[in-house]
N, C-alpha and C. Protein backbone atom coordinates (compact mmCIF):
# COMPACT_ATOMS: atom_id res chain seq x y z
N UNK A 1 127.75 83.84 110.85
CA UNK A 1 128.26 84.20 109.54
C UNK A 1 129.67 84.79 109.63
N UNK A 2 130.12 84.16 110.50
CA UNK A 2 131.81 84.15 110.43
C UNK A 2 133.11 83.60 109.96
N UNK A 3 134.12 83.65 109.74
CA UNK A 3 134.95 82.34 109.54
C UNK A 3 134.77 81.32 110.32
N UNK A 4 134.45 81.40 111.33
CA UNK A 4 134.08 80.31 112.22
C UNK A 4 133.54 79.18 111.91
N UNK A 5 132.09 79.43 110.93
CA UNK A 5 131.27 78.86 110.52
C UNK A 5 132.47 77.46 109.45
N UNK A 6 133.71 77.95 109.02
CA UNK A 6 134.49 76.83 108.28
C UNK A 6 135.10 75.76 109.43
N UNK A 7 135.17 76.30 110.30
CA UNK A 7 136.16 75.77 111.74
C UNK A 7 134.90 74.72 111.88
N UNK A 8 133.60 75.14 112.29
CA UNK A 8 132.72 74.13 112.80
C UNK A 8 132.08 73.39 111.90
N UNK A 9 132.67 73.51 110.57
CA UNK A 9 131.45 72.67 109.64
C UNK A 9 132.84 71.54 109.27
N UNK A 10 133.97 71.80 109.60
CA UNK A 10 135.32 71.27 109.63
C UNK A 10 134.94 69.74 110.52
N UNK A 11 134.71 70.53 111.80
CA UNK A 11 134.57 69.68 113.24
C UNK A 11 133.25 68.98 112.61
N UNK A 12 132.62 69.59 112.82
CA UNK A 12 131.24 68.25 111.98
C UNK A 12 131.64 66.95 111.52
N UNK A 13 132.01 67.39 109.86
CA UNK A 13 132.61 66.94 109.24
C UNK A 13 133.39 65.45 109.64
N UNK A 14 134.56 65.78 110.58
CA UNK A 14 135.55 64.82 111.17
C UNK A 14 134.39 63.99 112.25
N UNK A 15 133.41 64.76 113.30
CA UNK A 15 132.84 63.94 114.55
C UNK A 15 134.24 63.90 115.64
N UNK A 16 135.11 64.71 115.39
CA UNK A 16 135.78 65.52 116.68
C UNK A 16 134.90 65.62 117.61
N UNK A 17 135.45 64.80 118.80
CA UNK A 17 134.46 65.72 119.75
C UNK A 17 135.11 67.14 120.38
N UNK A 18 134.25 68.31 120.45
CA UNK A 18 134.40 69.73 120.25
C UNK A 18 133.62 70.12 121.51
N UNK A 19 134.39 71.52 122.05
CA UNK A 19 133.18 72.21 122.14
C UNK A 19 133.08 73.76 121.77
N UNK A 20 131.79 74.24 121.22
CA UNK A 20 131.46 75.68 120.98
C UNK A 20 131.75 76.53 121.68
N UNK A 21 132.41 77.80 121.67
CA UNK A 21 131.80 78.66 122.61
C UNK A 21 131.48 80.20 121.44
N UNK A 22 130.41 80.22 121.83
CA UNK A 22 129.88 81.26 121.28
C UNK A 22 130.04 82.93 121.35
N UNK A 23 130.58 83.97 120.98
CA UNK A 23 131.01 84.98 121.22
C UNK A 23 129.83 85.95 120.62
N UNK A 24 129.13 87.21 121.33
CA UNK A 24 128.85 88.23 120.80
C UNK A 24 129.06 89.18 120.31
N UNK A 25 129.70 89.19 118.62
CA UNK A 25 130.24 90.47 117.95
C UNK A 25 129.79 92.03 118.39
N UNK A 26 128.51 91.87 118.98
CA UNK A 26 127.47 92.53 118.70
C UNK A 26 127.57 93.39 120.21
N UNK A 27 127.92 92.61 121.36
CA UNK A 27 128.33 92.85 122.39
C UNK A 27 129.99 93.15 122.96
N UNK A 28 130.57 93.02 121.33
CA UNK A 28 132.76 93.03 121.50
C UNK A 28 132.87 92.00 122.52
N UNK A 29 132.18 90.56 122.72
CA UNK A 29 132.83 89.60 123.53
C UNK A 29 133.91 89.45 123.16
N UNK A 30 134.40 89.44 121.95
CA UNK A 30 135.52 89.40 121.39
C UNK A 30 136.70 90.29 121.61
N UNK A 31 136.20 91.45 122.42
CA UNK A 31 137.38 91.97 122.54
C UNK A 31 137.79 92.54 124.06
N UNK A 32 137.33 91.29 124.54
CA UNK A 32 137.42 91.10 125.91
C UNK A 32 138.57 90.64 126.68
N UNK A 33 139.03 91.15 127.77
CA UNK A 33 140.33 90.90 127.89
C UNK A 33 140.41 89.28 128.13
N UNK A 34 139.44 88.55 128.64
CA UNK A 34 139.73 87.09 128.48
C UNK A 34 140.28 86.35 127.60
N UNK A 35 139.15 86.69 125.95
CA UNK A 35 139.47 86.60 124.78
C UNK A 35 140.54 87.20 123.90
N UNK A 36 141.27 88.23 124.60
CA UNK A 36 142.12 89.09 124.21
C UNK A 36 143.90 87.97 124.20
N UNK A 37 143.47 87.17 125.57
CA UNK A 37 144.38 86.25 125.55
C UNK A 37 144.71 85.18 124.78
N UNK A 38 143.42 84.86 123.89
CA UNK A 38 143.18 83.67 123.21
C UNK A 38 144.05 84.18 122.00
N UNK A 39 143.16 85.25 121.21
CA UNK A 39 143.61 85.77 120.12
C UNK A 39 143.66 87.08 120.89
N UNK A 40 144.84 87.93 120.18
CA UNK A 40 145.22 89.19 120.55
C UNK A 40 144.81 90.28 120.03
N UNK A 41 144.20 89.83 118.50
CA UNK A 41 143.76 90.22 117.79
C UNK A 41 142.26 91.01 117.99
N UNK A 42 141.92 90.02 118.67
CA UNK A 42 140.02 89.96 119.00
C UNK A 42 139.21 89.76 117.92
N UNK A 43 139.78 88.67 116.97
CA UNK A 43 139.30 88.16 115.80
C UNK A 43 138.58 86.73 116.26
N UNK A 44 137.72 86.30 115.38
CA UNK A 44 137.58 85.26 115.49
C UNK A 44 137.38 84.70 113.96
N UNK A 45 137.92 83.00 113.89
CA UNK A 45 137.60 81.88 115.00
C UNK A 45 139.23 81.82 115.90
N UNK A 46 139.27 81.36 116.87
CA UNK A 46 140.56 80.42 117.13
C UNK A 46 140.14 79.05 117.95
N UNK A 47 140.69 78.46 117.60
CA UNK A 47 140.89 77.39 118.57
C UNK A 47 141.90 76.69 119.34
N UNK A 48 141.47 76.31 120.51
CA UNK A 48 142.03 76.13 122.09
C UNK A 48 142.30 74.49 121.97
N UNK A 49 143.80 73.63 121.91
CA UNK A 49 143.37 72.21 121.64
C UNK A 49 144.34 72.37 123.27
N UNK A 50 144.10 71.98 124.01
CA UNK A 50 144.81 71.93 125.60
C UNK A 50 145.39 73.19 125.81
N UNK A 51 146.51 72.98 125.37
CA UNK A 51 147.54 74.41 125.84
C UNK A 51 147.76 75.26 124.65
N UNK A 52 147.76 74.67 123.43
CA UNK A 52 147.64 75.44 122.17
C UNK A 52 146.69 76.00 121.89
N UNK A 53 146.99 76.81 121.26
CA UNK A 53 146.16 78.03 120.30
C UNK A 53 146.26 77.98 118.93
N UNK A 54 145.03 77.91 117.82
CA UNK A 54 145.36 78.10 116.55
C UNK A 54 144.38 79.14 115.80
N UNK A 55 145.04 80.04 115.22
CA UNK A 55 144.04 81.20 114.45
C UNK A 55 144.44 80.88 113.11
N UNK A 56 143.42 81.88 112.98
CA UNK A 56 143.37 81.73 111.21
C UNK A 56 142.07 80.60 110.47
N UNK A 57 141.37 80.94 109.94
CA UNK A 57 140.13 80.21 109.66
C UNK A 57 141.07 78.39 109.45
N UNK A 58 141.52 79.12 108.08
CA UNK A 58 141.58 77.71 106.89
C UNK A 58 142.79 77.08 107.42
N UNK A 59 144.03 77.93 108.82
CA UNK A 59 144.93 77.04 109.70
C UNK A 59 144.34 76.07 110.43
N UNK A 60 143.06 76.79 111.05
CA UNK A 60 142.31 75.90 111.81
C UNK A 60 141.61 74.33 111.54
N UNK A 61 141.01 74.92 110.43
CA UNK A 61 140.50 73.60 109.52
C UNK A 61 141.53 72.96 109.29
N UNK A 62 142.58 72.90 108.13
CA UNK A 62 143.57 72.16 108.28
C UNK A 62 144.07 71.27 109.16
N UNK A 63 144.17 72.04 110.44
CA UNK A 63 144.90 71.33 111.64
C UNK A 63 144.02 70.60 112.41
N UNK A 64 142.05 70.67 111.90
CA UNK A 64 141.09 69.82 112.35
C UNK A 64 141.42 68.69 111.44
N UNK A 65 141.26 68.73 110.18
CA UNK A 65 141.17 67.42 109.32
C UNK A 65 142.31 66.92 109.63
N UNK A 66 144.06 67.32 109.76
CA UNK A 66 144.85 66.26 110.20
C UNK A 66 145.10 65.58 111.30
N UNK A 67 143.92 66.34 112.06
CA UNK A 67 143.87 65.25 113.09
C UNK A 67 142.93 64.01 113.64
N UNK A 68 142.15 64.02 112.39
CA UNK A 68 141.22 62.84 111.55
C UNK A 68 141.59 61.87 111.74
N UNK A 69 141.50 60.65 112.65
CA UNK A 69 142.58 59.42 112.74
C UNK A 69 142.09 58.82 111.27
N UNK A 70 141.05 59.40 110.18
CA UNK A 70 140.59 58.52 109.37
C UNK A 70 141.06 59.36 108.02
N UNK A 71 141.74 60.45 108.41
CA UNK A 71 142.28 61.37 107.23
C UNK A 71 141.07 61.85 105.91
N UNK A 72 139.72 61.73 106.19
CA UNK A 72 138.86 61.86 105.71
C UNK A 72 139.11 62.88 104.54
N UNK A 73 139.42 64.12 105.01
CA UNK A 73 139.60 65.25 104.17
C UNK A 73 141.01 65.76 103.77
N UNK A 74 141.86 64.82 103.76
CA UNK A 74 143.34 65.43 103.26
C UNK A 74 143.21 64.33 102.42
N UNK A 75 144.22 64.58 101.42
CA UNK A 75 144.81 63.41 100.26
C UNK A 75 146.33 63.33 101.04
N UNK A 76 146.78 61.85 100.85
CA UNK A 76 147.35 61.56 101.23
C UNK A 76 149.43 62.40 100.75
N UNK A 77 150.05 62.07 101.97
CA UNK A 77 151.46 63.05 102.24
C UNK A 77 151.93 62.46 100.91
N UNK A 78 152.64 63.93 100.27
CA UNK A 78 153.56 63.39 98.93
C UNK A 78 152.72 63.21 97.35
N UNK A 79 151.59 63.12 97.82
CA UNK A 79 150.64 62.98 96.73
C UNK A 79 150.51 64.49 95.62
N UNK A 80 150.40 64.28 94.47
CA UNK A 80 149.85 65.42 93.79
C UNK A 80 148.67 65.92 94.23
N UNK A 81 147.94 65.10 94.69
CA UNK A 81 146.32 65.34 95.15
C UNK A 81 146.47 66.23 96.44
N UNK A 82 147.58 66.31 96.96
CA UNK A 82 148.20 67.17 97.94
C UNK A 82 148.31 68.37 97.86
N UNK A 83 149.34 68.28 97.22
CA UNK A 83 149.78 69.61 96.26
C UNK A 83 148.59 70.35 95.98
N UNK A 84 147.30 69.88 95.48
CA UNK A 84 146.21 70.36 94.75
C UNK A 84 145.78 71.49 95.55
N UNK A 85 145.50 70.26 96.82
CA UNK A 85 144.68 70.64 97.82
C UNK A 85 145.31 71.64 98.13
N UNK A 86 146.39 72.12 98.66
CA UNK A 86 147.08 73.40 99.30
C UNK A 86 146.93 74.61 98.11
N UNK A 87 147.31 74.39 96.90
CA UNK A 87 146.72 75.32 96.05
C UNK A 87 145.48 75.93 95.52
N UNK A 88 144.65 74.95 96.33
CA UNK A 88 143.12 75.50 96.11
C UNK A 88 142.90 76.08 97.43
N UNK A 89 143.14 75.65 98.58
CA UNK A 89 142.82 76.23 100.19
C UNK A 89 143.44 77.73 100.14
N UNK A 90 144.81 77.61 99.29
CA UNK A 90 145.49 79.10 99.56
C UNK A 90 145.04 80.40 98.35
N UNK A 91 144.69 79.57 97.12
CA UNK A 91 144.24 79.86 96.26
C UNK A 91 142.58 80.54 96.78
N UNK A 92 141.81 80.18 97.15
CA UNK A 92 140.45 80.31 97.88
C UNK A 92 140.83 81.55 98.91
N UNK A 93 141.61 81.37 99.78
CA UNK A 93 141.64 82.40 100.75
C UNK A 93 143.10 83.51 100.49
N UNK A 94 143.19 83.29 99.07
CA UNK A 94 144.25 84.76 98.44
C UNK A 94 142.88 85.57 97.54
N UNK A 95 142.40 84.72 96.42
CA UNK A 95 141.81 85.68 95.78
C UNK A 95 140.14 85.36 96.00
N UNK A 96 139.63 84.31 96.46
CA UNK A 96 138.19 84.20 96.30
C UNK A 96 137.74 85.30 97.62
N UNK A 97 138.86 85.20 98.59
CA UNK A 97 137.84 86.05 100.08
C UNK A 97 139.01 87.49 99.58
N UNK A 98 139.18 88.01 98.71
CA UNK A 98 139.92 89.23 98.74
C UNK A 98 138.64 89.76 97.57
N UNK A 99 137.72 88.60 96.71
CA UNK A 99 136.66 89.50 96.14
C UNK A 99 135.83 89.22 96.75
N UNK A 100 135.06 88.59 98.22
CA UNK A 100 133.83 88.13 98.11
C UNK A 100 133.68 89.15 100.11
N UNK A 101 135.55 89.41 100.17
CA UNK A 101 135.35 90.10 101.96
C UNK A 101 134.27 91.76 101.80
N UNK A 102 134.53 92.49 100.67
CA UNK A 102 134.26 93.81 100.64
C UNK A 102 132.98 93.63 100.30
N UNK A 103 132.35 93.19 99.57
CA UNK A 103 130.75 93.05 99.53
C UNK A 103 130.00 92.69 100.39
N UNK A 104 131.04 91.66 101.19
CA UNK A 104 129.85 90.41 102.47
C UNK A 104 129.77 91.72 103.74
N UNK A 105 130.54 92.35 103.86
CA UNK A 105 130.71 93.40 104.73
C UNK A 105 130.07 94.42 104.48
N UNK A 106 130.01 95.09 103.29
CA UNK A 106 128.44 96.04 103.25
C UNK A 106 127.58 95.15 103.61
N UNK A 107 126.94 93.87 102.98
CA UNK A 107 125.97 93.30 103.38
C UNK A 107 125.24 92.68 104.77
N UNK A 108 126.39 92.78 105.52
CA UNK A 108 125.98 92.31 107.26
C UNK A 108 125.27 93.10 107.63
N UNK A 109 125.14 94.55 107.59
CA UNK A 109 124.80 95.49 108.72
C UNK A 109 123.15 95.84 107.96
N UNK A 110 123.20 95.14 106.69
CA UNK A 110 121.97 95.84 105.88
C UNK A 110 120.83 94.51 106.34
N UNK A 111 119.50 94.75 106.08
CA UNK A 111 118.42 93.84 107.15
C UNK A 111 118.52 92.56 105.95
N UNK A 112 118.17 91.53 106.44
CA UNK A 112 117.85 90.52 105.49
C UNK A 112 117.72 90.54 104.28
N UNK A 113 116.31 91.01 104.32
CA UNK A 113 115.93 91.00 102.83
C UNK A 113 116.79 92.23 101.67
N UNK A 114 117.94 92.93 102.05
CA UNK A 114 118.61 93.92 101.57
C UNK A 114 119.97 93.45 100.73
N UNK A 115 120.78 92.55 102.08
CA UNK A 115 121.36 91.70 101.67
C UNK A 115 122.37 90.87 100.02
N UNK A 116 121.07 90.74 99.73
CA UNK A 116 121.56 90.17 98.28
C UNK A 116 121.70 91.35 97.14
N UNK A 117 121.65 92.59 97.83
CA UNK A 117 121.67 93.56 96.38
C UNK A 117 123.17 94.08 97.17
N UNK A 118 123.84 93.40 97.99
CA UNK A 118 125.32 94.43 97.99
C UNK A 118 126.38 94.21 97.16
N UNK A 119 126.18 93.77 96.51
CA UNK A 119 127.66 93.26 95.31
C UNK A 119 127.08 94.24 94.18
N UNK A 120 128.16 94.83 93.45
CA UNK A 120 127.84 95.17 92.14
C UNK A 120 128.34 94.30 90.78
N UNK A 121 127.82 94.83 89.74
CA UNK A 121 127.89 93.60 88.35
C UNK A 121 129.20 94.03 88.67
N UNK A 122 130.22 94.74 88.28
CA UNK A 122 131.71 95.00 88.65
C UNK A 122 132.01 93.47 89.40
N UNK A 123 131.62 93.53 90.56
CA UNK A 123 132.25 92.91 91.66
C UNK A 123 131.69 91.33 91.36
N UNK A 124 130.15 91.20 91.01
CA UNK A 124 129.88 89.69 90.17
C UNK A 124 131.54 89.07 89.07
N UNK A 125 131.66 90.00 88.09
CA UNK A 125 132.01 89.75 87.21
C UNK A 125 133.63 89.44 87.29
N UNK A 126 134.57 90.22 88.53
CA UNK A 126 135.33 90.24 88.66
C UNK A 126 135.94 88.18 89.20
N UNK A 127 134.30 88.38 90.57
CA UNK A 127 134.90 87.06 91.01
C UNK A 127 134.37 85.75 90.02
N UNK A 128 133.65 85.96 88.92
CA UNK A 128 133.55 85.24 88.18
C UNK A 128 134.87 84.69 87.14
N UNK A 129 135.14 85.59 86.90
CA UNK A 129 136.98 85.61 85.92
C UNK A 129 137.96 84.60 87.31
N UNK A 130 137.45 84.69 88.48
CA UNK A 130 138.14 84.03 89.27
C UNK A 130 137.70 82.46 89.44
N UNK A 131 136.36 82.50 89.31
CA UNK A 131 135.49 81.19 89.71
C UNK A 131 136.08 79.97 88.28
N UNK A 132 136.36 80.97 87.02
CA UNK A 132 136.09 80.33 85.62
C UNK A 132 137.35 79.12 85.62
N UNK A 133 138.10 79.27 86.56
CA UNK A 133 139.13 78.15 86.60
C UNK A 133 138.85 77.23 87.32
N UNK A 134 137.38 77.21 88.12
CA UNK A 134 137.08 76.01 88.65
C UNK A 134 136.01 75.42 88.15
N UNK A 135 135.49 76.23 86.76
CA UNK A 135 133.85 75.45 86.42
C UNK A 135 134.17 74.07 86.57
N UNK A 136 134.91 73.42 85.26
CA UNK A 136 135.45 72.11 85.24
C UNK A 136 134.96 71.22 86.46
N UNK A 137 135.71 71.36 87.72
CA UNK A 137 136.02 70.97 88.52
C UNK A 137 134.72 70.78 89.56
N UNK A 138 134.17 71.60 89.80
CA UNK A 138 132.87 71.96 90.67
C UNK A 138 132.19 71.26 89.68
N UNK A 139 131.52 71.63 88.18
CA UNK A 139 130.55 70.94 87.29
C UNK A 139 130.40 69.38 87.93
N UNK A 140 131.89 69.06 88.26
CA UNK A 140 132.11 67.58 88.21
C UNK A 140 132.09 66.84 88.84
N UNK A 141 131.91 67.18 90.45
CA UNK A 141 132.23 67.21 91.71
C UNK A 141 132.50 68.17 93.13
N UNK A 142 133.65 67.60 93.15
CA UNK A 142 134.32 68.28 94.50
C UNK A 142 135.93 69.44 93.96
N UNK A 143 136.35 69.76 94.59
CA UNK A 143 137.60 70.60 94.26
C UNK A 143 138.72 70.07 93.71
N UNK A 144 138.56 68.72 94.31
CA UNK A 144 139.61 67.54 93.93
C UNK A 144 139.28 66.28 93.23
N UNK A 145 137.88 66.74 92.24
CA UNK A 145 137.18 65.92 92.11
C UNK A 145 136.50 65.01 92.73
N UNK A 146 136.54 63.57 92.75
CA UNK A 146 135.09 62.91 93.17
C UNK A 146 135.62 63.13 94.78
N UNK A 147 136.70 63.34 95.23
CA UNK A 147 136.84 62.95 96.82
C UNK A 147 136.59 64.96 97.36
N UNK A 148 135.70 64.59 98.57
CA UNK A 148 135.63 66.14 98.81
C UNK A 148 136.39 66.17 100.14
N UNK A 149 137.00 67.31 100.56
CA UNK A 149 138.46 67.66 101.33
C UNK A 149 138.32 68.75 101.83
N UNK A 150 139.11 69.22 102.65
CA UNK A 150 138.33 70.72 103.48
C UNK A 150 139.04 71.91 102.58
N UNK A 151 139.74 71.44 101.03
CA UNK A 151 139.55 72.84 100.56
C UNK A 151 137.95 72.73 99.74
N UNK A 152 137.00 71.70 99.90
CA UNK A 152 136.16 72.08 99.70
C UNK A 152 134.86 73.13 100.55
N UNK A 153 135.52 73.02 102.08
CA UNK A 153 135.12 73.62 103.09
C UNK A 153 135.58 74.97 103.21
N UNK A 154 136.56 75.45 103.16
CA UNK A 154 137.02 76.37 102.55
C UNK A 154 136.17 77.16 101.85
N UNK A 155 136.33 76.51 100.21
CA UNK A 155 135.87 77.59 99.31
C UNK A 155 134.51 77.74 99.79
N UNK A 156 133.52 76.55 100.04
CA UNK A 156 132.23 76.55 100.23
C UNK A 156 131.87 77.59 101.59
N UNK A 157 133.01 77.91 102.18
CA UNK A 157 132.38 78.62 103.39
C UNK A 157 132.62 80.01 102.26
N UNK A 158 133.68 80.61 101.93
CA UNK A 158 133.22 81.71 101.27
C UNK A 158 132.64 81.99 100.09
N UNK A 159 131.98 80.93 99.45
CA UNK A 159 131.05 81.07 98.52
C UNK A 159 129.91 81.23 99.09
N UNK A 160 129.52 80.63 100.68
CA UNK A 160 128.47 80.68 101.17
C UNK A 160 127.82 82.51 101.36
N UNK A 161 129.25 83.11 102.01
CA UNK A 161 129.73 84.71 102.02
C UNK A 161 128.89 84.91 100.98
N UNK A 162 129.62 84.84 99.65
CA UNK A 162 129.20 85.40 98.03
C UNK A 162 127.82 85.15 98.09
N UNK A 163 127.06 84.27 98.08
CA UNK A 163 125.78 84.15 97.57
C UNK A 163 125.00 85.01 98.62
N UNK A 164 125.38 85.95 100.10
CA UNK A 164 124.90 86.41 100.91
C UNK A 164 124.79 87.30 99.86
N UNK A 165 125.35 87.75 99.71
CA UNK A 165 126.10 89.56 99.15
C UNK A 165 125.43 89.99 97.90
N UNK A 166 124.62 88.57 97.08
CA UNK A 166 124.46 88.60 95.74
C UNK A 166 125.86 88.54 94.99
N UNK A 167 127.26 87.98 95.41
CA UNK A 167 128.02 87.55 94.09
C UNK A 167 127.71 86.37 93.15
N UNK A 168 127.18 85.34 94.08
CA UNK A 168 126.88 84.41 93.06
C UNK A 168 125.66 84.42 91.64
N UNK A 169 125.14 85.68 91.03
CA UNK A 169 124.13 85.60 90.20
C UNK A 169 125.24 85.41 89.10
N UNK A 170 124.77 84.46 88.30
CA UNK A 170 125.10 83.35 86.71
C UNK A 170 126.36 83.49 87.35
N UNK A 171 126.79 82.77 88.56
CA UNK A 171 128.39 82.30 88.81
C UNK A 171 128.70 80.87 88.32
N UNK A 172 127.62 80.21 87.12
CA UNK A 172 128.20 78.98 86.57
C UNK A 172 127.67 77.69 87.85
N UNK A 173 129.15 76.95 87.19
CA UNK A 173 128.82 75.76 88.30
C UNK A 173 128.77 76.05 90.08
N UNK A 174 129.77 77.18 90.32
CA UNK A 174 129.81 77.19 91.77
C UNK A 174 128.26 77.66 92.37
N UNK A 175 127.06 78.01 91.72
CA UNK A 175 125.91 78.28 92.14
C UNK A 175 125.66 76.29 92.15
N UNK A 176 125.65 75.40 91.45
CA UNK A 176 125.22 73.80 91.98
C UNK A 176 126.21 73.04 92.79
N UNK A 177 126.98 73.69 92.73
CA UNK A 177 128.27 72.84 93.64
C UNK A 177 127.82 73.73 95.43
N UNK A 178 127.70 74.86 95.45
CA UNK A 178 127.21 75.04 96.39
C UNK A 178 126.02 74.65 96.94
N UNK A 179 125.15 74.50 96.45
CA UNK A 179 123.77 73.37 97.07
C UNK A 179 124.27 72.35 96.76
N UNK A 180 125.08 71.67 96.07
CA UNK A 180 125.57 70.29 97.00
C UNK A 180 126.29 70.86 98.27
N UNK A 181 127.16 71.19 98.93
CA UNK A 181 127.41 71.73 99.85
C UNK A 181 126.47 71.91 100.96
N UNK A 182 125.44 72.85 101.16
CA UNK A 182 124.49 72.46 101.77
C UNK A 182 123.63 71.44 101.93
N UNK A 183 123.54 70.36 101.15
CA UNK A 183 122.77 69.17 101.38
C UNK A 183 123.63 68.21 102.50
N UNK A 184 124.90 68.55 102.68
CA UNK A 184 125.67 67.80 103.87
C UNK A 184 125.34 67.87 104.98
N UNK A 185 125.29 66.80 105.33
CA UNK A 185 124.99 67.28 106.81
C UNK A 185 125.65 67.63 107.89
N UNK A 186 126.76 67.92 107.68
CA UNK A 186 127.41 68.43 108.26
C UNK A 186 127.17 69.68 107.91
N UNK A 187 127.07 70.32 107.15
CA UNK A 187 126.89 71.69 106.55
C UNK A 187 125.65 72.24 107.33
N UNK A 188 124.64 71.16 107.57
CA UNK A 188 123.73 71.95 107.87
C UNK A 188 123.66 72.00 109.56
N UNK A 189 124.45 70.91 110.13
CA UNK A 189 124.58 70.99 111.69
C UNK A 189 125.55 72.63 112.16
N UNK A 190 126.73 72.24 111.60
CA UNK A 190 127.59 73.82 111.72
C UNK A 190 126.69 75.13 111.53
N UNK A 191 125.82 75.05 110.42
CA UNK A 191 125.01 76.56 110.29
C UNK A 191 123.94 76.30 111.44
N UNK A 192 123.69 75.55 112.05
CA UNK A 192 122.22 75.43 113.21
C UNK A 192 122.53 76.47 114.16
């Protein structure tokens, strides 16, 4: 239940061949001087493509789908459908994970079944006024309509966040656009 989880449902997605490596938050693998080299930070995700390094969740994804020899999840260079896409990926990770980071974070440390009561109506209602510019869009499809693109991976990884936390109660369409989301199978290999 990390950003990570967008990086590998990314790689799915494409059939990159990848490989995992798994870190223990729980143990600070992450902030190990090995890993310290990767990212300096001791954040995760990053990814290692030979000699490069790339951090940042939705940099990462990005720089998975363009290297798609089949361009699966970008709209094509120059396109408005372009344009879209970068305004919903940056749009998603300015204001959707600036309301959905402070709730998902009380909610980690609390047991399972606790979980869905960490958001308050405040904090529902806030990211709802945010969601209301995408009913349209989600009702209808994908982010970009009928073609889905990794700012649908994106938002869907931190809506996945929200519905942990309890933000998603009466969040409209993004509560059915997100179970489409999970019916992918890619969606459901990345969460395994």
């Amino acid at each position: 239940m990390t950003s990570a989880f967008r990086c590998r449902w990314t790689l799915e997605e494409t059939g990159l061949a990848h490989e995992v490596v798994h870190l223990s938050l729980a143990r600070a693998e992450h902030k190990s001087a090995e890993y310290l080299k990767i990212h300096p930070l001791g954040s995760v995700p990053a990814l290692v493509d030979g000699d490069q390094v790339v951090l940042e969740s939705a940099a990462i994804c990005m720089y998975i789908a363009e290297k798609d020899p089949e361009r699966r999840l970008v709209p094509p260079e120059g396109s408005i459908a372009r344009a879209h896409y970068y305004q919903w990926i940056f749009f998603s990770m300015t204001n959707i994970d600036s309301m959905v980071h402070g709730p998902y974070l009380r909610a980690f440390p609390r047991p399972p079944e606790l979980r869905s009561t960490a958001a308050t109506d405040d904090e529902r209602a806030a990211l709802r006024r945010y969601l209301n510019l995408l009913d349209d869009r989600l009702a209808a499809g994908w982010v970009l309509g009928q073609h889905f693109t990794t700012a649908d991976i994106i938002l869907g990884g931190l809506l996945e966040w929200a519905d942990v936390c309890g933000l998603l109660r009466d969040a409209g369409p993004a509560e059915g656009y997100l179970a489409r989301l999970r019916e992918r199978p890619a969606f459901r290999r990345a969460a395994d």
